[in-house]
C-alpha atoms as a PDB file:
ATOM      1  CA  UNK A   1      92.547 346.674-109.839  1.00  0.00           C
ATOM      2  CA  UNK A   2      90.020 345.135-111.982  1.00  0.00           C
ATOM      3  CA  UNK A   3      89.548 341.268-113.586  1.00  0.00           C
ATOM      4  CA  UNK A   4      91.973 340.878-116.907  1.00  0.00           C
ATOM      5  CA  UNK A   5      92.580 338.007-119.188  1.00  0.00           C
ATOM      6  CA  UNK A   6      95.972 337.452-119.033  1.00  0.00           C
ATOM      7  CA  UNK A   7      97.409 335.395-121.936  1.00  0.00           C
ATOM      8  CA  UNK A   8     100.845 334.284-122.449  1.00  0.00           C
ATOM      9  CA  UNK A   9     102.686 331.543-125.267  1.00  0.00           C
ATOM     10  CA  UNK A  10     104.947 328.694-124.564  1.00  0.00           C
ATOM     11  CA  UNK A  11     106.067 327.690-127.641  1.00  0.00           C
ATOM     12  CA  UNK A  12     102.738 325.717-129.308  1.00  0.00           C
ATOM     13  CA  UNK A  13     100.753 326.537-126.059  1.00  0.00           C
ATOM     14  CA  UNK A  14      98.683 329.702-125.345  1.00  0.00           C
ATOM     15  CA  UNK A  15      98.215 330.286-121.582  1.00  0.00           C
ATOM     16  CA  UNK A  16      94.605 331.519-120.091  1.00  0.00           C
ATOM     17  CA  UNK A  17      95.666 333.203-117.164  1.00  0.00           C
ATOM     18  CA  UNK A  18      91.870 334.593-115.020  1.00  0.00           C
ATOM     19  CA  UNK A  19      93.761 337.437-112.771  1.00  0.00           C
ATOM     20  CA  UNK A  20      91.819 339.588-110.457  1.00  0.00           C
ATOM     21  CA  UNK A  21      93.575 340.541-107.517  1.00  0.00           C
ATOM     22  CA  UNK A  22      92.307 340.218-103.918  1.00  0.00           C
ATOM     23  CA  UNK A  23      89.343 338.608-105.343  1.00  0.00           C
ATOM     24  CA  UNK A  24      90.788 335.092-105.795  1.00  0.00           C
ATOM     25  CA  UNK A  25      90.681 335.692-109.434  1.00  0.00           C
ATOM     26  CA  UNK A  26      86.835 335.886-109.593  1.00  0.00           C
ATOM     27  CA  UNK A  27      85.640 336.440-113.302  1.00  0.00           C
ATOM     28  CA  UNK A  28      83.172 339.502-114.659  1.00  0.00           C
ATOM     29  CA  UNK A  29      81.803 339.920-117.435  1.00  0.00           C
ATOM     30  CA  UNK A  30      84.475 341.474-119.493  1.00  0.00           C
ATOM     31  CA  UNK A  31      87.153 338.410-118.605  1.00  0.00           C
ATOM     32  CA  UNK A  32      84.545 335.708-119.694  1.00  0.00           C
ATOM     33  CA  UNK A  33      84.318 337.523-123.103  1.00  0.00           C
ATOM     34  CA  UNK A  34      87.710 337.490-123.410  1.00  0.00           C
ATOM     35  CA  UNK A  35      88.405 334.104-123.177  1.00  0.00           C
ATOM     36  CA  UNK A  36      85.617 333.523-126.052  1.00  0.00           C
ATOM     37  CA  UNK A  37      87.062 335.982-128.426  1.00  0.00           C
ATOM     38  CA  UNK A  38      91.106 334.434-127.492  1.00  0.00           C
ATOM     39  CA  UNK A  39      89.670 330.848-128.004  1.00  0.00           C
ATOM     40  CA  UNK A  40      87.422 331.409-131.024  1.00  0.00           C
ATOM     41  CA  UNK A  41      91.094 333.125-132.268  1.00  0.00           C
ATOM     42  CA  UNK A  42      93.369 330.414-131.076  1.00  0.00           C
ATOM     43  CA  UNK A  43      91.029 327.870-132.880  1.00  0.00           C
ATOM     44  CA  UNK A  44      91.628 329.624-136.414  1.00  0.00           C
ATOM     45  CA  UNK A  45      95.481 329.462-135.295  1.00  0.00           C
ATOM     46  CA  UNK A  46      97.599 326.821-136.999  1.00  0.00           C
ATOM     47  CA  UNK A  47     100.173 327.880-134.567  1.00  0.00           C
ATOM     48  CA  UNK A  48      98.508 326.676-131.285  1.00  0.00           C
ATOM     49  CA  UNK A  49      98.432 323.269-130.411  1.00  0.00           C
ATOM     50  CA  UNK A  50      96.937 322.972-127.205  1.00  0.00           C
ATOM     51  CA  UNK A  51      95.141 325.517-124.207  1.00  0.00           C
ATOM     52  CA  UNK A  52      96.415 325.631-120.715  1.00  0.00           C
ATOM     53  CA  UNK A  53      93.419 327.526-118.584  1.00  0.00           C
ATOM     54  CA  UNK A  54      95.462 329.109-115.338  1.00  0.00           C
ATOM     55  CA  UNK A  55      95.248 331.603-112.404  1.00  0.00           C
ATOM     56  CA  UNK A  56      97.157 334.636-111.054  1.00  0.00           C
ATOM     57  CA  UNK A  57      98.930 333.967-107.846  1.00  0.00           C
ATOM     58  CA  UNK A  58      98.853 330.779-106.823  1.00  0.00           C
ATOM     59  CA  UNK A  59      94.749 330.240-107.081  1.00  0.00           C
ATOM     60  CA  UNK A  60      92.518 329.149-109.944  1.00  0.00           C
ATOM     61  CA  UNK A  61      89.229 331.316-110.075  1.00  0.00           C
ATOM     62  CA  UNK A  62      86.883 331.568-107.557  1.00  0.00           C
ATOM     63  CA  UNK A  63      83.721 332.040-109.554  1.00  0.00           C
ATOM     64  CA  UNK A  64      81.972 334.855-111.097  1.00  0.00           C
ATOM     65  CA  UNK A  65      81.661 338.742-109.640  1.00  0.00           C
ATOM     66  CA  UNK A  66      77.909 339.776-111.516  1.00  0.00           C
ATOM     67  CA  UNK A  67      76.448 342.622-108.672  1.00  0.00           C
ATOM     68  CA  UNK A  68      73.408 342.115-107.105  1.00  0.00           C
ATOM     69  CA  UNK A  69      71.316 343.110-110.314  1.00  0.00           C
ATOM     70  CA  UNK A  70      69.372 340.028-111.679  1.00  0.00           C
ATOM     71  CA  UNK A  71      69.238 340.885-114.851  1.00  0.00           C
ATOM     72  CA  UNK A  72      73.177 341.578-115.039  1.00  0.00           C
ATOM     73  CA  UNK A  73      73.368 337.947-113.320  1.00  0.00           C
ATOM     74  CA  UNK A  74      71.863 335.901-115.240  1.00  0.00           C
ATOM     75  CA  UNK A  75      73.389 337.902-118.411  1.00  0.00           C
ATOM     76  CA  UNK A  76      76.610 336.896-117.066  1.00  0.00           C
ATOM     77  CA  UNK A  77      75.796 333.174-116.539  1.00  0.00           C
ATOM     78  CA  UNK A  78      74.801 333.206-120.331  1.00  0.00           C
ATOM     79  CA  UNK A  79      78.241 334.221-121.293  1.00  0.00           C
ATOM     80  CA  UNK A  80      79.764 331.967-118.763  1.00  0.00           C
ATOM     81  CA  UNK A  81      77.475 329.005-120.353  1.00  0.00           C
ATOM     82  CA  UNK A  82      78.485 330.172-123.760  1.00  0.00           C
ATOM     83  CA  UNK A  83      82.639 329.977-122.574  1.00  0.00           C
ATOM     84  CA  UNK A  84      82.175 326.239-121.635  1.00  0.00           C
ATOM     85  CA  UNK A  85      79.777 325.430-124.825  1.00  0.00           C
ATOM     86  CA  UNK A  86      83.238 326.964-126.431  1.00  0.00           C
ATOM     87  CA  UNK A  87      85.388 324.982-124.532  1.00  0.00           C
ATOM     88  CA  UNK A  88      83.436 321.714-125.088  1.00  0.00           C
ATOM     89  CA  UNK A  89      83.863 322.377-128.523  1.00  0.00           C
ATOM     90  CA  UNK A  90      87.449 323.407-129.278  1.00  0.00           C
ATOM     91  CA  UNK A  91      89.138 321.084-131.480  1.00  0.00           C
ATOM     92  CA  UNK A  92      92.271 321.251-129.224  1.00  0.00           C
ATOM     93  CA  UNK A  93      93.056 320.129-125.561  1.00  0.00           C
ATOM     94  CA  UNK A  94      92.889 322.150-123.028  1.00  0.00           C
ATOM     95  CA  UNK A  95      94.162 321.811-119.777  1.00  0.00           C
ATOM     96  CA  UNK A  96      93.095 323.088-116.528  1.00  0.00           C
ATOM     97  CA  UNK A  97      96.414 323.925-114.130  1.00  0.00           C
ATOM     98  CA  UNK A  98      94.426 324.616-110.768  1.00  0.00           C
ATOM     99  CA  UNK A  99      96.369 325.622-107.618  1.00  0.00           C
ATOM    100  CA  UNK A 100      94.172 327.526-104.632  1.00  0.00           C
ATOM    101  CA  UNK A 101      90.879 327.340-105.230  1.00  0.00           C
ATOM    102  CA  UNK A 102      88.341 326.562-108.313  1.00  0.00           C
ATOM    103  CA  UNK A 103      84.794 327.232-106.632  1.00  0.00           C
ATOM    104  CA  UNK A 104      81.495 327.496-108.398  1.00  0.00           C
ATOM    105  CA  UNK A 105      82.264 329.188-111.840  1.00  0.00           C
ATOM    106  CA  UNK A 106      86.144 328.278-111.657  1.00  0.00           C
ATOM    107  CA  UNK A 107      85.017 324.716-110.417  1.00  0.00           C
ATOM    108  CA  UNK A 108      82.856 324.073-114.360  1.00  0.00           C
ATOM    109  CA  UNK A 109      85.886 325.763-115.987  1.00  0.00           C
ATOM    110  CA  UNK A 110      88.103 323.194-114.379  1.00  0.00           C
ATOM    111  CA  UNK A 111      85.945 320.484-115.579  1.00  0.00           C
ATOM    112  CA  UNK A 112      84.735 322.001-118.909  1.00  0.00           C
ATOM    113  CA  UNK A 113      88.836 321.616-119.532  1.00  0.00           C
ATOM    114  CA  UNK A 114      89.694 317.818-121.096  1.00  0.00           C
ATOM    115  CA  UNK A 115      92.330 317.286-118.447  1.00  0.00           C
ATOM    116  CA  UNK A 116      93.100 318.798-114.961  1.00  0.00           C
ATOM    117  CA  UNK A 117      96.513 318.972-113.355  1.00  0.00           C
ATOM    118  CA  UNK A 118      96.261 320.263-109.813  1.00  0.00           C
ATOM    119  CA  UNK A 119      98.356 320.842-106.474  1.00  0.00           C
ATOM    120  CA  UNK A 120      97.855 318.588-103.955  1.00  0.00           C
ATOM    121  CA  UNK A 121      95.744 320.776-101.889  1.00  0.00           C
ATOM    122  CA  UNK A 122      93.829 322.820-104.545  1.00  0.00           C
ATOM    123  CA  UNK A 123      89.922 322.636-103.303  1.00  0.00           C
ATOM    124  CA  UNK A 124      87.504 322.083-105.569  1.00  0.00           C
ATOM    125  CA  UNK A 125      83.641 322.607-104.718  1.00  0.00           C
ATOM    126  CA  UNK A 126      80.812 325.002-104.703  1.00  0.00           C
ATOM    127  CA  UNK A 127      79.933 327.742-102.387  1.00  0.00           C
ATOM    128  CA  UNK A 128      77.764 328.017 -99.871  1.00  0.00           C
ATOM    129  CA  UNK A 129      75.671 331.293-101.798  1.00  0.00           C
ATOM    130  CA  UNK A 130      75.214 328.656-105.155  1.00  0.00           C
ATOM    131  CA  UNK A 131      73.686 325.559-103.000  1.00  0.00           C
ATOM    132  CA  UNK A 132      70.150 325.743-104.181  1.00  0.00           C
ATOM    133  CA  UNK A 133      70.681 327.075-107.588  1.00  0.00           C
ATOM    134  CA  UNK A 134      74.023 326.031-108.345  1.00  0.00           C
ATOM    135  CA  UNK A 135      74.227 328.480-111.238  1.00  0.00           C
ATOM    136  CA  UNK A 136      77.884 328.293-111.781  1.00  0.00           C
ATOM    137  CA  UNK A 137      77.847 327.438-115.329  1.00  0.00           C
ATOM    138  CA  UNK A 138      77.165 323.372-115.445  1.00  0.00           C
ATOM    139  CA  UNK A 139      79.215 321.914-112.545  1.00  0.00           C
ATOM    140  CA  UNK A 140      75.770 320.542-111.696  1.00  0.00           C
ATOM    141  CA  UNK A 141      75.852 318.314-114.750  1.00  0.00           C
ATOM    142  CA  UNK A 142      79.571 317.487-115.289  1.00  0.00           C
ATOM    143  CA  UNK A 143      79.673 315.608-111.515  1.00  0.00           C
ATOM    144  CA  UNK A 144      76.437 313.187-112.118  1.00  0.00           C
ATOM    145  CA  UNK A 145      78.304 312.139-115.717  1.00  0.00           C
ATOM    146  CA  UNK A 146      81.876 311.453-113.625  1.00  0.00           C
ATOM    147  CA  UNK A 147      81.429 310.473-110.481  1.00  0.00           C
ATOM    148  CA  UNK A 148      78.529 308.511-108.394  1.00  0.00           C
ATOM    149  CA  UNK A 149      76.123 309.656-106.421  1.00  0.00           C
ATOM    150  CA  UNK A 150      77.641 309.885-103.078  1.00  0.00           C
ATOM    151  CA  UNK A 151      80.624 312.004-104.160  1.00  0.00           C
ATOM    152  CA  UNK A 152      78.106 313.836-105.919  1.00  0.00           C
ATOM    153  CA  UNK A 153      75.717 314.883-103.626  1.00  0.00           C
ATOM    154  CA  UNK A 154      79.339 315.793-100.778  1.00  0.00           C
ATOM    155  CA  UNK A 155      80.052 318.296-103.121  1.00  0.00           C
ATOM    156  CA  UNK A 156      76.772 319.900-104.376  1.00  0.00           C
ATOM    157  CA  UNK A 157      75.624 319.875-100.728  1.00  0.00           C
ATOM    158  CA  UNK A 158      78.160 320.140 -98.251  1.00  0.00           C
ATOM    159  CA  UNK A 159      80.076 323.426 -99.271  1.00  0.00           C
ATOM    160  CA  UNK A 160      83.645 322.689 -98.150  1.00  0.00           C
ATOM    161  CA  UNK A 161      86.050 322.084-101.210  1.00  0.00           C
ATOM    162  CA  UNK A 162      87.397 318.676-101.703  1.00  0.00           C
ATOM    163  CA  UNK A 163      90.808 318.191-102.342  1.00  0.00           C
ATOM    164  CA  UNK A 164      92.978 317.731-105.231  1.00  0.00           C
ATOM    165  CA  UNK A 165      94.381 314.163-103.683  1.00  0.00           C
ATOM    166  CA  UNK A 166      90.385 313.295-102.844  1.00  0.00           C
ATOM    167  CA  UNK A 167      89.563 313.847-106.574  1.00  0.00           C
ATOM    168  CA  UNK A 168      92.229 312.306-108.279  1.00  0.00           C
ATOM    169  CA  UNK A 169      91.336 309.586-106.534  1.00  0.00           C
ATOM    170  CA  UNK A 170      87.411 309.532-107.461  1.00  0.00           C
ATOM    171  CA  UNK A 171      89.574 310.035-110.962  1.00  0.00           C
ATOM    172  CA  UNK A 172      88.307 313.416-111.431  1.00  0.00           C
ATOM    173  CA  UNK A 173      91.554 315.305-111.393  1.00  0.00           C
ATOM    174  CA  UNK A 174      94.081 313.348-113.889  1.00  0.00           C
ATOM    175  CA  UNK A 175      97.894 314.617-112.573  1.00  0.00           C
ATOM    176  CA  UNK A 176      98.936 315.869-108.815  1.00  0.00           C
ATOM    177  CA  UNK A 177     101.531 317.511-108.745  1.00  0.00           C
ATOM    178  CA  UNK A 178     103.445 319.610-105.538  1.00  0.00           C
ATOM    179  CA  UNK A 179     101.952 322.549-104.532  1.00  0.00           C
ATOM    180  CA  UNK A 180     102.598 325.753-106.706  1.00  0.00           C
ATOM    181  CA  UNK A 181     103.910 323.323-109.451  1.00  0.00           C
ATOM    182  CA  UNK A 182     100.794 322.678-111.546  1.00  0.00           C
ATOM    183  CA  UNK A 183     101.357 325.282-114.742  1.00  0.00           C
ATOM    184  CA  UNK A 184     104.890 323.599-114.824  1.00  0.00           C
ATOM    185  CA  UNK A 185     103.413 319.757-115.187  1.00  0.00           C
ATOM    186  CA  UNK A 186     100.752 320.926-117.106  1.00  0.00           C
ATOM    187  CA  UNK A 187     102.683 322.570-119.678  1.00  0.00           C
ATOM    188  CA  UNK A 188     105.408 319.350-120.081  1.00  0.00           C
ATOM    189  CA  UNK A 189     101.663 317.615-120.671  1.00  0.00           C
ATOM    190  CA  UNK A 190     100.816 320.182-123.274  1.00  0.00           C
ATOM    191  CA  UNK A 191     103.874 319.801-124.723  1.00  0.00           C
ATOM    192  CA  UNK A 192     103.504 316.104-125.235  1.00  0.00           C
ATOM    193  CA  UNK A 193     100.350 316.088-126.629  1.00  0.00           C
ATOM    194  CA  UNK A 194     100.921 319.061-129.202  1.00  0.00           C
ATOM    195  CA  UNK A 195     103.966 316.359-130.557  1.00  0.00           C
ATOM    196  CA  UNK A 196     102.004 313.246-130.644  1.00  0.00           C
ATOM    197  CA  UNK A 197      98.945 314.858-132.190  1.00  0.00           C
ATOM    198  CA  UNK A 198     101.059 316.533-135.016  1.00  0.00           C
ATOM    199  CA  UNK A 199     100.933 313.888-136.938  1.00  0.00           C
ATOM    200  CA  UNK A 200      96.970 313.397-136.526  1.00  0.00           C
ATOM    201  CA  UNK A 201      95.897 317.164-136.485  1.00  0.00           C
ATOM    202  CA  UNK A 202      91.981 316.454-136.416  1.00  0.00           C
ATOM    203  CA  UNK A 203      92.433 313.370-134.072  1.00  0.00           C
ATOM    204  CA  UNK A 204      91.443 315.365-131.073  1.00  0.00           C
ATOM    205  CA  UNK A 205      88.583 317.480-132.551  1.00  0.00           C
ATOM    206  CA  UNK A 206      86.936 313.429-133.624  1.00  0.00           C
ATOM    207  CA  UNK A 207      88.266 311.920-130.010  1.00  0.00           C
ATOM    208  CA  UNK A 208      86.131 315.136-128.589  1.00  0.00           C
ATOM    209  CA  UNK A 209      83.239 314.245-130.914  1.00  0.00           C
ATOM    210  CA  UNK A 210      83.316 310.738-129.586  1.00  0.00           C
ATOM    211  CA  UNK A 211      83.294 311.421-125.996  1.00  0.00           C
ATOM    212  CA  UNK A 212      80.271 314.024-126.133  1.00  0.00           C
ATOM    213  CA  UNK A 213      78.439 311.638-128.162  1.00  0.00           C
ATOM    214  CA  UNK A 214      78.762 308.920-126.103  1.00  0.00           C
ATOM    215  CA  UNK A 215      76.168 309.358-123.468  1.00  0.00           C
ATOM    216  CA  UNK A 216      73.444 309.383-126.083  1.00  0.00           C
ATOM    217  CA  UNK A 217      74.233 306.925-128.580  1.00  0.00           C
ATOM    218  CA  UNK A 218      73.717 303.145-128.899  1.00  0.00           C
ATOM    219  CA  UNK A 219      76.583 300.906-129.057  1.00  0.00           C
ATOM    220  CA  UNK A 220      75.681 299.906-132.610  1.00  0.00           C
ATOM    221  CA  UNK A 221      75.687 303.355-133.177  1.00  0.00           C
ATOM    222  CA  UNK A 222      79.016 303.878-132.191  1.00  0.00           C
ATOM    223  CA  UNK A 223      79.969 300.563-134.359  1.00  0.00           C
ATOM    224  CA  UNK A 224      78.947 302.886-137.341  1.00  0.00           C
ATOM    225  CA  UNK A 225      80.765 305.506-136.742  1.00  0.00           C
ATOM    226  CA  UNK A 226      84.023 303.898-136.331  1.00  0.00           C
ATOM    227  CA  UNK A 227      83.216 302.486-139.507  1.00  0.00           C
ATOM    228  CA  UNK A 228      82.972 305.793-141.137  1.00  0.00           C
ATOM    229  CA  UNK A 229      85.572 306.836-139.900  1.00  0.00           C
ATOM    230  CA  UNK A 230      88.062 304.320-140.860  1.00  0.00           C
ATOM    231  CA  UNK A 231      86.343 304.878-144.215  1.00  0.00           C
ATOM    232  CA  UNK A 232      86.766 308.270-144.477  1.00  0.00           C
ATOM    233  CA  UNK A 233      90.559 308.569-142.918  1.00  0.00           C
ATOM    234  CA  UNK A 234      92.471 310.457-145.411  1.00  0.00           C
ATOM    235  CA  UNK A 235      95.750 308.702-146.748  1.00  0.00           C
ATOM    236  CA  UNK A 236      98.761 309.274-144.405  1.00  0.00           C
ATOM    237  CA  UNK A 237      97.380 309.721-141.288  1.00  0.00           C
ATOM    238  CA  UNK A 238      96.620 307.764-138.160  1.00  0.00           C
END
């Protein structure tokens, strides 16, 4: 069997589901263009409220399957760059439900999503064929912006996953929940976000604005653009 983009609603949610049997749902080429073309789809649709990014059987993804070829490699990192630059920019949440593993390119999917829910003993890390390059589609800058150094530098150099339990506490992963239970919890999440956001449609796309912003702008900055936005808030909403 080859890698598919599985895809499934529940109610206002649209499930990702990365399926590739026997291969720990490793991603090619074809599955990372998928998910582009479903979210650049799901964006135009009034319908869907939030994203919940899963795997087949029990595991998340275990990164990317590009051949030997260099040229088909790095082809394939562009598109997997180009799926987070889309995910960092969707105007609704998505949420990662990892069980298993998420490893190299399944580890930046996990944290390219705005919230993760996770089984106890997912693992979350980077293999030992990435440590030198660490080409896995931006893990290597998400962990410096969320966690310190010394967490850091355990999982870009040390090659064994970390827990679910270790990263919720270094607040990385946001809700545990029992092993094989995460698309569950996440979905009740997804659920309760779609209903308090429907009364503030474009609060999420501005919160997501915010938060990318705020790395590189001044405080003052960021005075003036609450300003403009309280300025600018259409009449009726929140």
């Amino acid at each position: 069997m080859t890698a598919e983009l599985k895809a499934s609603r529940h109610d206002a949610t649209l499930v990702l589901i990365f399926a590739n049997p026997g291969r720990q749902n490793a991603l090619d080429g074809s599955v990372v263009a998928a998910a582009i073309e479903t979210l650049s789809k799901a964006e135009r649709d009034d319908s869907v409220s939030a994203i919940v990014l899963t795997g087949a059987d029990q595991c998340f993804c275990s990164g990317v399957e590009a051949g030997k070829d260099l040229e088909t490699q790095v082809l394939v990192l562009e598109n997997l760059q180009n799926l987070i630059e889309t995910m960092r920019s969707f105007p609704k949440p998505i949420i990662a439900a990892v069980e298993g593993v998420a490893v190299d390119a399944g580890f930046s999917l996990a944290l390219a999503s705005d919230l993760i829910v996770a089984g106890q003993n997912a693992g979350f890390g980077i293999s030992p064929a990435q440590i030198g390059t660490w080409a896995v589609g931006g893990a290597g800058w998400f962990l410096p912006q969320r966690l310190p150094q010394q967490w850091t530098a355990e999982i870009l150099l040390d090659a064994k996953p970390l827990t679910a339990t270790r990263l919720q506490a270094a607040g990385l992963v946001n809700k545990l929940s029992a092993d094989g239970a995460a698309l569950d919890k996440a979905l009740a999440w997804a659920e309760q976000l779609s209903a308090a956001l429907a009364s503030a449609p474009a609060a999420f796309e501005q919160f997501k604005t915010l938060l990318g912003n705020a790395s590189s702008t001044t405080l003052n900055e960021s005075f003036s653009s609450e300003k403009h936005r309280l300025l600018t808030k259409r009449p009726g909403t929140t």
